[in-house]
ModelCIF file with pLDDT and N, C-alpha, C, O atoms, coordinates in Angstrom:
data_MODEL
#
_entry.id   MODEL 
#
_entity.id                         1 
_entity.type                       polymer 
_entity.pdbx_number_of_molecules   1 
#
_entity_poly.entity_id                      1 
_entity_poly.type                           'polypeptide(L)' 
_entity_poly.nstd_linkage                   no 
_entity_poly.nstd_monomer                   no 
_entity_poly.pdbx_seq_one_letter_code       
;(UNK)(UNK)(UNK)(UNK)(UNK)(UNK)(UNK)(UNK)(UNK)(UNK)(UNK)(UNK)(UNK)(UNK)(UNK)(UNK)
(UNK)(UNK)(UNK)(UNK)(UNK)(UNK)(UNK)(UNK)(UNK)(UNK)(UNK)(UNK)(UNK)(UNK)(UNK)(UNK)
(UNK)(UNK)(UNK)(UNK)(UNK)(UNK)(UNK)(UNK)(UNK)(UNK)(UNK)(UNK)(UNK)(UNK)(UNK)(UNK)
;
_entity_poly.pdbx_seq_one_letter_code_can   XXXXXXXXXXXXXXXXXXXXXXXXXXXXXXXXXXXXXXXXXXXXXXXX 
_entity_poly.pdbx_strand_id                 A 
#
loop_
_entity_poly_seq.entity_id 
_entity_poly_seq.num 
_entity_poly_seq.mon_id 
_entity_poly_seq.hetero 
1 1  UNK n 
1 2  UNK n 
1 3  UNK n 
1 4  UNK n 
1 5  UNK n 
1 6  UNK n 
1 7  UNK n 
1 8  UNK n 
1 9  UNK n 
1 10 UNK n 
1 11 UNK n 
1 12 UNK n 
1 13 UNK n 
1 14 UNK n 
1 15 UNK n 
1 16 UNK n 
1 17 UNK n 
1 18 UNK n 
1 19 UNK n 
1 20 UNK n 
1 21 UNK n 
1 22 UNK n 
1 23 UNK n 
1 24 UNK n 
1 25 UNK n 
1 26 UNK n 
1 27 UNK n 
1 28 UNK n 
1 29 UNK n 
1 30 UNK n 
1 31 UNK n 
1 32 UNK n 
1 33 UNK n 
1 34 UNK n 
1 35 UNK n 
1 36 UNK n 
1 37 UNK n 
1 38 UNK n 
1 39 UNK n 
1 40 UNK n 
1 41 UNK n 
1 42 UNK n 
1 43 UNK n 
1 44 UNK n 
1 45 UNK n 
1 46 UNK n 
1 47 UNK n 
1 48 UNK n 
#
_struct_asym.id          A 
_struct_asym.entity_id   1 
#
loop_
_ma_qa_metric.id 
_ma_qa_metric.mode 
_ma_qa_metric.name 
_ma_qa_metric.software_group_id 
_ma_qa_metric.type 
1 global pLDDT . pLDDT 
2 local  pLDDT . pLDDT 
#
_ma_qa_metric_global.metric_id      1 
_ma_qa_metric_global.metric_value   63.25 
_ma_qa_metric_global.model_id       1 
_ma_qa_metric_global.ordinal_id     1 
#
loop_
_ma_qa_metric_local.label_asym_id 
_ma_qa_metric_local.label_comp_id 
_ma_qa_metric_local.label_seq_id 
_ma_qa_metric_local.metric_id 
_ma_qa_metric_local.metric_value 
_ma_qa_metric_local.model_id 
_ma_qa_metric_local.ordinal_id 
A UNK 1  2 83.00 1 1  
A UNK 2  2 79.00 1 2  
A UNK 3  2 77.00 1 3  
A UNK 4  2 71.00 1 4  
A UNK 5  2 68.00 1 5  
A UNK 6  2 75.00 1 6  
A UNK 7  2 74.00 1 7  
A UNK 8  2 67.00 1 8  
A UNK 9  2 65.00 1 9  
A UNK 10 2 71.00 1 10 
A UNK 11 2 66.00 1 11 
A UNK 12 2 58.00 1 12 
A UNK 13 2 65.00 1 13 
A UNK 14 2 62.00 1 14 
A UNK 15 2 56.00 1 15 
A UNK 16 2 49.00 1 16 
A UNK 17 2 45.00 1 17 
A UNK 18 2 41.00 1 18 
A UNK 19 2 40.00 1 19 
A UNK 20 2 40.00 1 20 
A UNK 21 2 42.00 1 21 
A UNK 22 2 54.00 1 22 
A UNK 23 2 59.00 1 23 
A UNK 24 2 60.00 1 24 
A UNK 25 2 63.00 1 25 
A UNK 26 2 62.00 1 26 
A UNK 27 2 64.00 1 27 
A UNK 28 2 64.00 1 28 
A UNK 29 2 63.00 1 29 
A UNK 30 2 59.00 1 30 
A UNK 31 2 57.00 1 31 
A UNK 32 2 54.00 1 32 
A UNK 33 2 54.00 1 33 
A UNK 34 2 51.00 1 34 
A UNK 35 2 54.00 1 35 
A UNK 36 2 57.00 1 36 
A UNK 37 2 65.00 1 37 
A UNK 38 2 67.00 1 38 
A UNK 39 2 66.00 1 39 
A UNK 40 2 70.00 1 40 
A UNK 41 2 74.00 1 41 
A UNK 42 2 73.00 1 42 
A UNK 43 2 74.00 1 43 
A UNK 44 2 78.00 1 44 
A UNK 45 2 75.00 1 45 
A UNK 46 2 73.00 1 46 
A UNK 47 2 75.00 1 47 
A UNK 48 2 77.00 1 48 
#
loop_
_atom_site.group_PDB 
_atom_site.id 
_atom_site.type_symbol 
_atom_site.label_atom_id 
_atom_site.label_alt_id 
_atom_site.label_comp_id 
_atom_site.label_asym_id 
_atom_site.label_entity_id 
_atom_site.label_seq_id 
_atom_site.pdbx_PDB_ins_code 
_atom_site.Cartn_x 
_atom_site.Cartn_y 
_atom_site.Cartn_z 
_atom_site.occupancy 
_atom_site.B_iso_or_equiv 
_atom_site.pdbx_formal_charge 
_atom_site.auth_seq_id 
_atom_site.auth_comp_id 
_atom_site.auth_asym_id 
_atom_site.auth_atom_id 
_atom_site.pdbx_PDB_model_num 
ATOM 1   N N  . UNK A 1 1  ? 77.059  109.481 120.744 1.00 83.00 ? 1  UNK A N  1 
ATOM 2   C CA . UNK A 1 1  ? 76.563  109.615 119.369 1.00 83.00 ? 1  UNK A CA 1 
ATOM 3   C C  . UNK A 1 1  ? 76.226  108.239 118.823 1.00 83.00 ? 1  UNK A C  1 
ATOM 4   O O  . UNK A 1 1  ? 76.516  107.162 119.344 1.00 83.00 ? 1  UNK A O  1 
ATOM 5   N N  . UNK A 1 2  ? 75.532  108.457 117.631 1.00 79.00 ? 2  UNK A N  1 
ATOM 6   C CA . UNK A 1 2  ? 75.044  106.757 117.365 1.00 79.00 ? 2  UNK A CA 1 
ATOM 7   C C  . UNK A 1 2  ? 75.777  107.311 115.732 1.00 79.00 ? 2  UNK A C  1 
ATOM 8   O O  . UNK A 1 2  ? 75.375  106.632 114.787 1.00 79.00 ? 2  UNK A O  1 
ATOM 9   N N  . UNK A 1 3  ? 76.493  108.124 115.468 1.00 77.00 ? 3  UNK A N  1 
ATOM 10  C CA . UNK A 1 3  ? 77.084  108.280 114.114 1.00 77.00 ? 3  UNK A CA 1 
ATOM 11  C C  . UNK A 1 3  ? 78.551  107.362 114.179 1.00 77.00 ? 3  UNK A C  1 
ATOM 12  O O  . UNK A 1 3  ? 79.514  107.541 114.925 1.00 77.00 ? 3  UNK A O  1 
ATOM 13  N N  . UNK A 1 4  ? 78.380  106.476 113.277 1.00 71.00 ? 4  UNK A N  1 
ATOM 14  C CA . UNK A 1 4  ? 79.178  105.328 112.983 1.00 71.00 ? 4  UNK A CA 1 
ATOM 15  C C  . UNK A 1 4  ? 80.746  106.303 112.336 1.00 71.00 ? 4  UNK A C  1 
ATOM 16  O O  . UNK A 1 4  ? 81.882  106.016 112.714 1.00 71.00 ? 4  UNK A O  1 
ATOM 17  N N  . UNK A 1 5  ? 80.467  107.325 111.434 1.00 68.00 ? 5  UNK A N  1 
ATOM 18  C CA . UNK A 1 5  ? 81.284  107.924 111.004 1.00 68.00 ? 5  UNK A CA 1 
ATOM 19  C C  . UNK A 1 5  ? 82.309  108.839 111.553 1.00 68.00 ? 5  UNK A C  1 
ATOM 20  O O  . UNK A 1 5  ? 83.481  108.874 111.177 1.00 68.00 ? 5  UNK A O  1 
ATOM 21  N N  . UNK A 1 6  ? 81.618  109.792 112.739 1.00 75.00 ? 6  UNK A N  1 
ATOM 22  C CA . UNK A 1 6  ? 82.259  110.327 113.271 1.00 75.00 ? 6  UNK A CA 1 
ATOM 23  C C  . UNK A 1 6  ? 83.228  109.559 114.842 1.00 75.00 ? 6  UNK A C  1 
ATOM 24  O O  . UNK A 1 6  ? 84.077  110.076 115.568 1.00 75.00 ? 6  UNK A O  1 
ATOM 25  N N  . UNK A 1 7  ? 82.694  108.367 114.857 1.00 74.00 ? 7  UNK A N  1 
ATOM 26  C CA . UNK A 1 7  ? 83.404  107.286 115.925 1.00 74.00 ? 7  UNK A CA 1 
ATOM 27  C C  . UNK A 1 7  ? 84.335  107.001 115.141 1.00 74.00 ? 7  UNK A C  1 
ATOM 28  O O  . UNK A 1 7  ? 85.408  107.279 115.676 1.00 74.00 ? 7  UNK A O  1 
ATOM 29  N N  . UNK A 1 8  ? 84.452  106.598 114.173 1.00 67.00 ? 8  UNK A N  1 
ATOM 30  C CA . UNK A 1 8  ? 85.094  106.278 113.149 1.00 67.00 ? 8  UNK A CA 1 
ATOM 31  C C  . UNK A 1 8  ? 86.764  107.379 113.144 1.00 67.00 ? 8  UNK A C  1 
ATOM 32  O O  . UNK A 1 8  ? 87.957  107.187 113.379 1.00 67.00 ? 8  UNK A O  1 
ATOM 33  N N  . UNK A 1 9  ? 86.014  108.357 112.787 1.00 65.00 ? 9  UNK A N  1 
ATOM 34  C CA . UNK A 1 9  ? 86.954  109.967 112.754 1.00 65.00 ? 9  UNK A CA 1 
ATOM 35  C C  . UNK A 1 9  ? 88.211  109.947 114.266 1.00 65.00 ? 9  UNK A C  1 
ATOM 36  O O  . UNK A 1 9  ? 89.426  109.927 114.464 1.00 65.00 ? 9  UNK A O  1 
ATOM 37  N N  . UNK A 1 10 ? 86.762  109.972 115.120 1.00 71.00 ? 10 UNK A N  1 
ATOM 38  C CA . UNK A 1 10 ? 87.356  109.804 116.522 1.00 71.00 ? 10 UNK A CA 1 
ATOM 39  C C  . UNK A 1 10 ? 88.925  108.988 117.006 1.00 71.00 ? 10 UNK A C  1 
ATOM 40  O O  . UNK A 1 10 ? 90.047  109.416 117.274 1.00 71.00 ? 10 UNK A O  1 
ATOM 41  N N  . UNK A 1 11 ? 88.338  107.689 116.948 1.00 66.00 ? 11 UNK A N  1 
ATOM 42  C CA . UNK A 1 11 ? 89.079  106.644 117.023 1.00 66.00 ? 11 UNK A CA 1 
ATOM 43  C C  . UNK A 1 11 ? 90.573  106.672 116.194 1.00 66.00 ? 11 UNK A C  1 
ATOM 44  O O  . UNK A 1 11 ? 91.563  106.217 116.768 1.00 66.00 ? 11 UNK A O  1 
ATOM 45  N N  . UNK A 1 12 ? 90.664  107.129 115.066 1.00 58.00 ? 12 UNK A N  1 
ATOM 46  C CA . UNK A 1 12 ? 91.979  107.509 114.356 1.00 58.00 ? 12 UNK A CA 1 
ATOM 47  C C  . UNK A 1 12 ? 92.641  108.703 114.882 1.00 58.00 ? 12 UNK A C  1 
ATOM 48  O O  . UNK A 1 12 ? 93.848  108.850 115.070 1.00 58.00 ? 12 UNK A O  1 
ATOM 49  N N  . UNK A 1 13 ? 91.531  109.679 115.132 1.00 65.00 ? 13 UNK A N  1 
ATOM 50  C CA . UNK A 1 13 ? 92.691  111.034 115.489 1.00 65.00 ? 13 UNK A CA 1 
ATOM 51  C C  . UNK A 1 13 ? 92.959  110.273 116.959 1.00 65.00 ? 13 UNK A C  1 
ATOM 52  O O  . UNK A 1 13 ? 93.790  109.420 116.646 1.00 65.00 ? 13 UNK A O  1 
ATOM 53  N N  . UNK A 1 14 ? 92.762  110.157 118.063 1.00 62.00 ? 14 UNK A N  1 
ATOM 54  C CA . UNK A 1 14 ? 93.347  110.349 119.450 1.00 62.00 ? 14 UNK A CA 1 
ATOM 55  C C  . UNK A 1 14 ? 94.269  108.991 119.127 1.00 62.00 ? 14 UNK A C  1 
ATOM 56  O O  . UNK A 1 14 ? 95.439  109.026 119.507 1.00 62.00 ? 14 UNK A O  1 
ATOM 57  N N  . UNK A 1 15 ? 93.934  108.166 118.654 1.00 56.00 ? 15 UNK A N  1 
ATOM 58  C CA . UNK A 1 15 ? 94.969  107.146 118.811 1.00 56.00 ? 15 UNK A CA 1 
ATOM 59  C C  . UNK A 1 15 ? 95.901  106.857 117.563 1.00 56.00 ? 15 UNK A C  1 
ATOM 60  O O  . UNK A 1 15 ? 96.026  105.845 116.873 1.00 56.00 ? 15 UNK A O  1 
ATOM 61  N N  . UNK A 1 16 ? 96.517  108.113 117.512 1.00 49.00 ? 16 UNK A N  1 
ATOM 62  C CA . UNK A 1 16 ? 97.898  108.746 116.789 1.00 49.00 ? 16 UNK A CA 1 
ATOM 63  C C  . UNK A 1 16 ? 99.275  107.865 117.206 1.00 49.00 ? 16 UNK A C  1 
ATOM 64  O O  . UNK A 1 16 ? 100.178 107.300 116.588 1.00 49.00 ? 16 UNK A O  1 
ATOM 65  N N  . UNK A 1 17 ? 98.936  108.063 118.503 1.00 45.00 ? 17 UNK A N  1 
ATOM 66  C CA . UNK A 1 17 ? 100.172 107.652 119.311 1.00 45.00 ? 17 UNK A CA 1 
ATOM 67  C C  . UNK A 1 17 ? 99.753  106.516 120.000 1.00 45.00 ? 17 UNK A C  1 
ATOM 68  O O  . UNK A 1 17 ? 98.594  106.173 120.235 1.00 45.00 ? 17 UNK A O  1 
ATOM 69  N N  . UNK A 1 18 ? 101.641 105.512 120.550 1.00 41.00 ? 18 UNK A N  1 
ATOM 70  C CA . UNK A 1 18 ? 100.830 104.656 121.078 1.00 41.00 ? 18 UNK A CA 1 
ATOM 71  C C  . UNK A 1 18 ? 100.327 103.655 120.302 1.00 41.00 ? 18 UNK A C  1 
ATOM 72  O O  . UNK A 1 18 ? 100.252 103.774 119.079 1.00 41.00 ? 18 UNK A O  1 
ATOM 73  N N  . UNK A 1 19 ? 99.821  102.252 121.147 1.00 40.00 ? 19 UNK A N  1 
ATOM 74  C CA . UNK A 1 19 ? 98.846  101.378 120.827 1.00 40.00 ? 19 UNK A CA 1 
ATOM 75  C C  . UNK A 1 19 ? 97.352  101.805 120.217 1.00 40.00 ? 19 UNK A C  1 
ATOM 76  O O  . UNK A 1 19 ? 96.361  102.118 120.877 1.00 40.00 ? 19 UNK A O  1 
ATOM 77  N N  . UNK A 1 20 ? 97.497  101.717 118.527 1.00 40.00 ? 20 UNK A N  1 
ATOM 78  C CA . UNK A 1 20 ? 96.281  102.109 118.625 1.00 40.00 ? 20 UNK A CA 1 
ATOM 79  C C  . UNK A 1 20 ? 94.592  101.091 118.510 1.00 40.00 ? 20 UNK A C  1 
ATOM 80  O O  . UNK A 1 20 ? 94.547  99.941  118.074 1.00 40.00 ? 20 UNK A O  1 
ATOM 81  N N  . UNK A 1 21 ? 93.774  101.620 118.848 1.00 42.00 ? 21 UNK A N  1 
ATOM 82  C CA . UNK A 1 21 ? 92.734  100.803 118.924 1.00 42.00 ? 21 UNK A CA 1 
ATOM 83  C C  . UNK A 1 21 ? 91.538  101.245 117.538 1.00 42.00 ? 21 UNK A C  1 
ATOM 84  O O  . UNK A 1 21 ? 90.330  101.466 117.620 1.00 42.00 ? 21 UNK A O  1 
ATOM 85  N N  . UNK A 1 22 ? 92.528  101.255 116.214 1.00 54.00 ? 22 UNK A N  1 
ATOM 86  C CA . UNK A 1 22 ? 92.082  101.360 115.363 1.00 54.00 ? 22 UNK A CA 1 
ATOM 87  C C  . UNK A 1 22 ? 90.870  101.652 114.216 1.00 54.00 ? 22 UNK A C  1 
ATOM 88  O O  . UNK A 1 22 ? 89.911  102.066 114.867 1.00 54.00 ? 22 UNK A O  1 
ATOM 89  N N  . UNK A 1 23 ? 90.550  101.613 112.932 1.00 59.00 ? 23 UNK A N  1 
ATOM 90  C CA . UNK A 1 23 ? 88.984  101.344 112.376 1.00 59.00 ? 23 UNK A CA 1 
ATOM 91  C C  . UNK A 1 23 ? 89.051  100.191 112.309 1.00 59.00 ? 23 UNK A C  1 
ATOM 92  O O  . UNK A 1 23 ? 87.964  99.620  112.386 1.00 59.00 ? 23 UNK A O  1 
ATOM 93  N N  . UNK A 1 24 ? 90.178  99.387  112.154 1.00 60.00 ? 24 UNK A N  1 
ATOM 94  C CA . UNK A 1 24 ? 90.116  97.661  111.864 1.00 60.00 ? 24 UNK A CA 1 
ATOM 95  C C  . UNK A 1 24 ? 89.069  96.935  112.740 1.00 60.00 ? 24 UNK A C  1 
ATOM 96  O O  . UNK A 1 24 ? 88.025  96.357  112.437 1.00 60.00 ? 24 UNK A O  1 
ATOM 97  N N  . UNK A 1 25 ? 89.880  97.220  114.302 1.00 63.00 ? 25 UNK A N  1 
ATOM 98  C CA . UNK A 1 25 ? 89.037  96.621  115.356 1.00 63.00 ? 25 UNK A CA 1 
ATOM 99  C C  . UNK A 1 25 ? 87.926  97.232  115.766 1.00 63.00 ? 25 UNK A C  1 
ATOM 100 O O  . UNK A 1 25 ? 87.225  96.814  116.688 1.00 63.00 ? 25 UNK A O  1 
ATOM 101 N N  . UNK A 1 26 ? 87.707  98.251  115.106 1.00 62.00 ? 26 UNK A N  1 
ATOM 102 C CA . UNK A 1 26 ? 86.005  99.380  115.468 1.00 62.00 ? 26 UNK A CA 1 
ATOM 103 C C  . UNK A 1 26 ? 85.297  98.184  114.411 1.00 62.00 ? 26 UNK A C  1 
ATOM 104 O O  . UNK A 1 26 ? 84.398  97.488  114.883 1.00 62.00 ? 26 UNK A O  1 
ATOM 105 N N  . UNK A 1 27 ? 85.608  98.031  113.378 1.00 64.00 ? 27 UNK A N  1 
ATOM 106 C CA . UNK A 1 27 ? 84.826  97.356  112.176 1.00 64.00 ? 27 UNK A CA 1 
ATOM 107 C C  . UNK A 1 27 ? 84.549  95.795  112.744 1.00 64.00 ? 27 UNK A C  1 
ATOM 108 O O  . UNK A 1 27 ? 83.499  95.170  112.600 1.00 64.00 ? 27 UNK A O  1 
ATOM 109 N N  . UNK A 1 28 ? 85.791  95.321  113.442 1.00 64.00 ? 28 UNK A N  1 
ATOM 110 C CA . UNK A 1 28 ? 85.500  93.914  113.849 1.00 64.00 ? 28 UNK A CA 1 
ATOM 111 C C  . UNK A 1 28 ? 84.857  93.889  114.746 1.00 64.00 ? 28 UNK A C  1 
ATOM 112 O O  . UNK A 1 28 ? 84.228  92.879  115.062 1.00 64.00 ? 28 UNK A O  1 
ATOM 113 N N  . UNK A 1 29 ? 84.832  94.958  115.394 1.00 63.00 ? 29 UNK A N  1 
ATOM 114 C CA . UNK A 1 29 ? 83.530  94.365  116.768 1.00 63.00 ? 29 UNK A CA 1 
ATOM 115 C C  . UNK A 1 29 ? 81.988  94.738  116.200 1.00 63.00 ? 29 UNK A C  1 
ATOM 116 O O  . UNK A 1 29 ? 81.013  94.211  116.736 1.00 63.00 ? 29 UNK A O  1 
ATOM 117 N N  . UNK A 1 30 ? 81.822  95.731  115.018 1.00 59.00 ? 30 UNK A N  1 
ATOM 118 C CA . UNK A 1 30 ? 80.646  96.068  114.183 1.00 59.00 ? 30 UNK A CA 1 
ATOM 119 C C  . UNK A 1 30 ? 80.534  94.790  113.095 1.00 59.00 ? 30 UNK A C  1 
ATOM 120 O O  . UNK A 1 30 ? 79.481  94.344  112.638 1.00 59.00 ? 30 UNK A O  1 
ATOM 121 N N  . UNK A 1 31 ? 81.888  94.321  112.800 1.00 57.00 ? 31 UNK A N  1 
ATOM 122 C CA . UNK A 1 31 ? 80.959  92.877  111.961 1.00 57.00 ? 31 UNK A CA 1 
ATOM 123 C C  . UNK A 1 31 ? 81.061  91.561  112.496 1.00 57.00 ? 31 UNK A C  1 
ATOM 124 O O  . UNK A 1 31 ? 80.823  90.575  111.800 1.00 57.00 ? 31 UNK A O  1 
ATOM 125 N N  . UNK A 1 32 ? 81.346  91.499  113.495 1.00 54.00 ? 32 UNK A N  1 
ATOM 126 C CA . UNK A 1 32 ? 81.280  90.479  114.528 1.00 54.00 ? 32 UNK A CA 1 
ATOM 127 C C  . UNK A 1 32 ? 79.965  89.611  114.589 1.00 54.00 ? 32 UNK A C  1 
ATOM 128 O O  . UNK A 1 32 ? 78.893  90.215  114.597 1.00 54.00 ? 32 UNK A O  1 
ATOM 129 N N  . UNK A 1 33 ? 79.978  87.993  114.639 1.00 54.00 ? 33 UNK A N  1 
ATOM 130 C CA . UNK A 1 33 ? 79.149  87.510  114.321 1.00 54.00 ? 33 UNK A CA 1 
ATOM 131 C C  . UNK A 1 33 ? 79.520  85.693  115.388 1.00 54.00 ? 33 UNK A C  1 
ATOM 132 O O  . UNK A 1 33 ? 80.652  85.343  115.721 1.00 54.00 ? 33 UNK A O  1 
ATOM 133 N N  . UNK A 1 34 ? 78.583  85.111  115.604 1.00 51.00 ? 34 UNK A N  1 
ATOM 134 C CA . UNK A 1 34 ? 79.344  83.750  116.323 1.00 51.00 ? 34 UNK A CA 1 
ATOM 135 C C  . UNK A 1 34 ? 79.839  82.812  115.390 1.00 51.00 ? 34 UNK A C  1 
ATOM 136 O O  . UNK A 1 34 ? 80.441  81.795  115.735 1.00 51.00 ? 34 UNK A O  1 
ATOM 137 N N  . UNK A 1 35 ? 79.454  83.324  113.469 1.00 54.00 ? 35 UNK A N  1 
ATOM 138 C CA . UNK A 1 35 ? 80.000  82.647  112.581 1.00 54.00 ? 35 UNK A CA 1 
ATOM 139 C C  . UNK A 1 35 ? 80.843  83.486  111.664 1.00 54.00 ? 35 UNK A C  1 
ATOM 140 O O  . UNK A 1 35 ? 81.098  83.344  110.468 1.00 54.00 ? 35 UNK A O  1 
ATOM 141 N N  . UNK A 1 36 ? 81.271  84.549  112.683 1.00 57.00 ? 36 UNK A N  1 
ATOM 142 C CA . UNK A 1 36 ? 82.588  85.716  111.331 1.00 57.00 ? 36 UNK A CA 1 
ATOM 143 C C  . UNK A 1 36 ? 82.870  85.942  112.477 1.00 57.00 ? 36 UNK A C  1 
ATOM 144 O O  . UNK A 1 36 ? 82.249  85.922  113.539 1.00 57.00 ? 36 UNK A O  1 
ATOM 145 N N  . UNK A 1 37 ? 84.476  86.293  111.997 1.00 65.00 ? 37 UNK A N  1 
ATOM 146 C CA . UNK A 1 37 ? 85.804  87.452  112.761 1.00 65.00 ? 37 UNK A CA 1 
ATOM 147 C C  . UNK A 1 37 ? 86.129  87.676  111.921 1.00 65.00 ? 37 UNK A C  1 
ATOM 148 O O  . UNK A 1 37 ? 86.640  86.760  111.278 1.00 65.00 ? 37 UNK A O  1 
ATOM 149 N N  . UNK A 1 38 ? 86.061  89.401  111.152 1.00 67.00 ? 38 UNK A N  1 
ATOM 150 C CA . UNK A 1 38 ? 86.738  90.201  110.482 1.00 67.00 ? 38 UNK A CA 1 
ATOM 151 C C  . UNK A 1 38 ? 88.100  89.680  110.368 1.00 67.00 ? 38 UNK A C  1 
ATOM 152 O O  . UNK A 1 38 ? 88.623  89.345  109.305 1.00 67.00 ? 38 UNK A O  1 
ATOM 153 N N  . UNK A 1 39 ? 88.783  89.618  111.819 1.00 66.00 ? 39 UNK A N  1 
ATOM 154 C CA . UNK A 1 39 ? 90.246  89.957  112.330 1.00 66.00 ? 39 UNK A CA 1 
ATOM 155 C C  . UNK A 1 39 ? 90.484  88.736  111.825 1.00 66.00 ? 39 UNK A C  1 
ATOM 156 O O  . UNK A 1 39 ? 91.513  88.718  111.150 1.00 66.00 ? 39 UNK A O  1 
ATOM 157 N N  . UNK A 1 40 ? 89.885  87.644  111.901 1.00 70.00 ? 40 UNK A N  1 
ATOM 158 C CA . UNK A 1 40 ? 90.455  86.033  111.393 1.00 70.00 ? 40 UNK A CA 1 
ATOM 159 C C  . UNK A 1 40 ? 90.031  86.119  110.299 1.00 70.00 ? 40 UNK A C  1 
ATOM 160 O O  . UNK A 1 40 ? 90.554  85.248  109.604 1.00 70.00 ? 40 UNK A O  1 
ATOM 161 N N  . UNK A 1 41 ? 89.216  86.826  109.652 1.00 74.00 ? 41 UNK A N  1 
ATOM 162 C CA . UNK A 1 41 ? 89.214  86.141  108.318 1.00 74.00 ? 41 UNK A CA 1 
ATOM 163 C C  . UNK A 1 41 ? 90.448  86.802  107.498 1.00 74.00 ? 41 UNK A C  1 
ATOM 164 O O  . UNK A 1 41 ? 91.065  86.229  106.600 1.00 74.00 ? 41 UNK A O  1 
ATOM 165 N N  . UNK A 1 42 ? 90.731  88.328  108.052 1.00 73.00 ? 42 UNK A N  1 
ATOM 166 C CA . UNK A 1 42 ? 92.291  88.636  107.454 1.00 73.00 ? 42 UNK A CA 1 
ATOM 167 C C  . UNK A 1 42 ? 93.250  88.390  107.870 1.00 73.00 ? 42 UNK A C  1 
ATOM 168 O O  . UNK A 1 42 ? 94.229  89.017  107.466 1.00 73.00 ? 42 UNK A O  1 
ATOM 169 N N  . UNK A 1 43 ? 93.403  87.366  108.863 1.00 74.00 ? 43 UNK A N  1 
ATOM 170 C CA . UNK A 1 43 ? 94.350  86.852  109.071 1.00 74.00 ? 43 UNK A CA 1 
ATOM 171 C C  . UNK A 1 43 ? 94.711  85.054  108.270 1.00 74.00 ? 43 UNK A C  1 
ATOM 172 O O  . UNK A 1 43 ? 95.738  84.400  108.084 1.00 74.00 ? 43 UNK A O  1 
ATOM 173 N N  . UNK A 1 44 ? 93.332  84.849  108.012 1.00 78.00 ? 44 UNK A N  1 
ATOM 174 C CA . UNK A 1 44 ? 93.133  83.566  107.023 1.00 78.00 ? 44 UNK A CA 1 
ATOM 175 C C  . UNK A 1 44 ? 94.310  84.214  105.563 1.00 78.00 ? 44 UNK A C  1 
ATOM 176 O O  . UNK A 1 44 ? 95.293  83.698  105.030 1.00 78.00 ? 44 UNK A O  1 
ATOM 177 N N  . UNK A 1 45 ? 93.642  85.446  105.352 1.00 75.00 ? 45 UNK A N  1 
ATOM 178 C CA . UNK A 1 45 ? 94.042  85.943  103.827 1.00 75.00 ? 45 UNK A CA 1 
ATOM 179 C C  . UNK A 1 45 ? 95.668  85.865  104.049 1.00 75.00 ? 45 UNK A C  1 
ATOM 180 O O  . UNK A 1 45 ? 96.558  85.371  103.357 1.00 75.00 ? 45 UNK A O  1 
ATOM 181 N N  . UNK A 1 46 ? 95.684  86.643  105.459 1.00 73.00 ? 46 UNK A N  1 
ATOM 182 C CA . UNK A 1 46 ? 97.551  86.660  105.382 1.00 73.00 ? 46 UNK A CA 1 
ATOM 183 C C  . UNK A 1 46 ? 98.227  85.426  104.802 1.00 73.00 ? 46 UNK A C  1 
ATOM 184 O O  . UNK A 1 46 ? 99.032  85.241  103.890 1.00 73.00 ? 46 UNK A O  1 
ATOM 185 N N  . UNK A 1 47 ? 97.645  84.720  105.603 1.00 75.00 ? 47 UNK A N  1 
ATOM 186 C CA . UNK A 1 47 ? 98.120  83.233  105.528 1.00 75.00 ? 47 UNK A CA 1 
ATOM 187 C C  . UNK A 1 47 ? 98.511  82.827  104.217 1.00 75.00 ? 47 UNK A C  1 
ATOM 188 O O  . UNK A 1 47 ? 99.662  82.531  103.898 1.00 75.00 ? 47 UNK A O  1 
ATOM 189 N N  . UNK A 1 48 ? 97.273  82.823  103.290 1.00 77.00 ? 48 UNK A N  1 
ATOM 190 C CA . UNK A 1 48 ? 97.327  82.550  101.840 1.00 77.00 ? 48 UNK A CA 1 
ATOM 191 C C  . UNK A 1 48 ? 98.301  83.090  101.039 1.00 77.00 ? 48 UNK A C  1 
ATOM 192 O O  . UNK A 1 48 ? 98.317  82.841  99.833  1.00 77.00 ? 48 UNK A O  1 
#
């Protein structure tokens, strides 16, 4: 599927259990950039 939403859906129900592979990291590899990391920039915020 090329529906962002229902990957979205996906990704939360099966990974219930377990390590999950989240919307966080679905979103960080969709806003991924060679000058952004989602994942670092909330980890910048933690910091603060």
């Amino acid at each position: 599927t090329e529906d962002r939403t229902s990957v979205a859906i996906v990704f939360e129900r099966v990974n219930r259990m377990g390590i999950p592979l989240d919307t966080y990291q679905l979103l960080t590899a969709w806003t991924w950039s060679d000058d952004f990391d989602l994942q670092g920039s909330f980890q910048e915020m933690a910091q603060d």
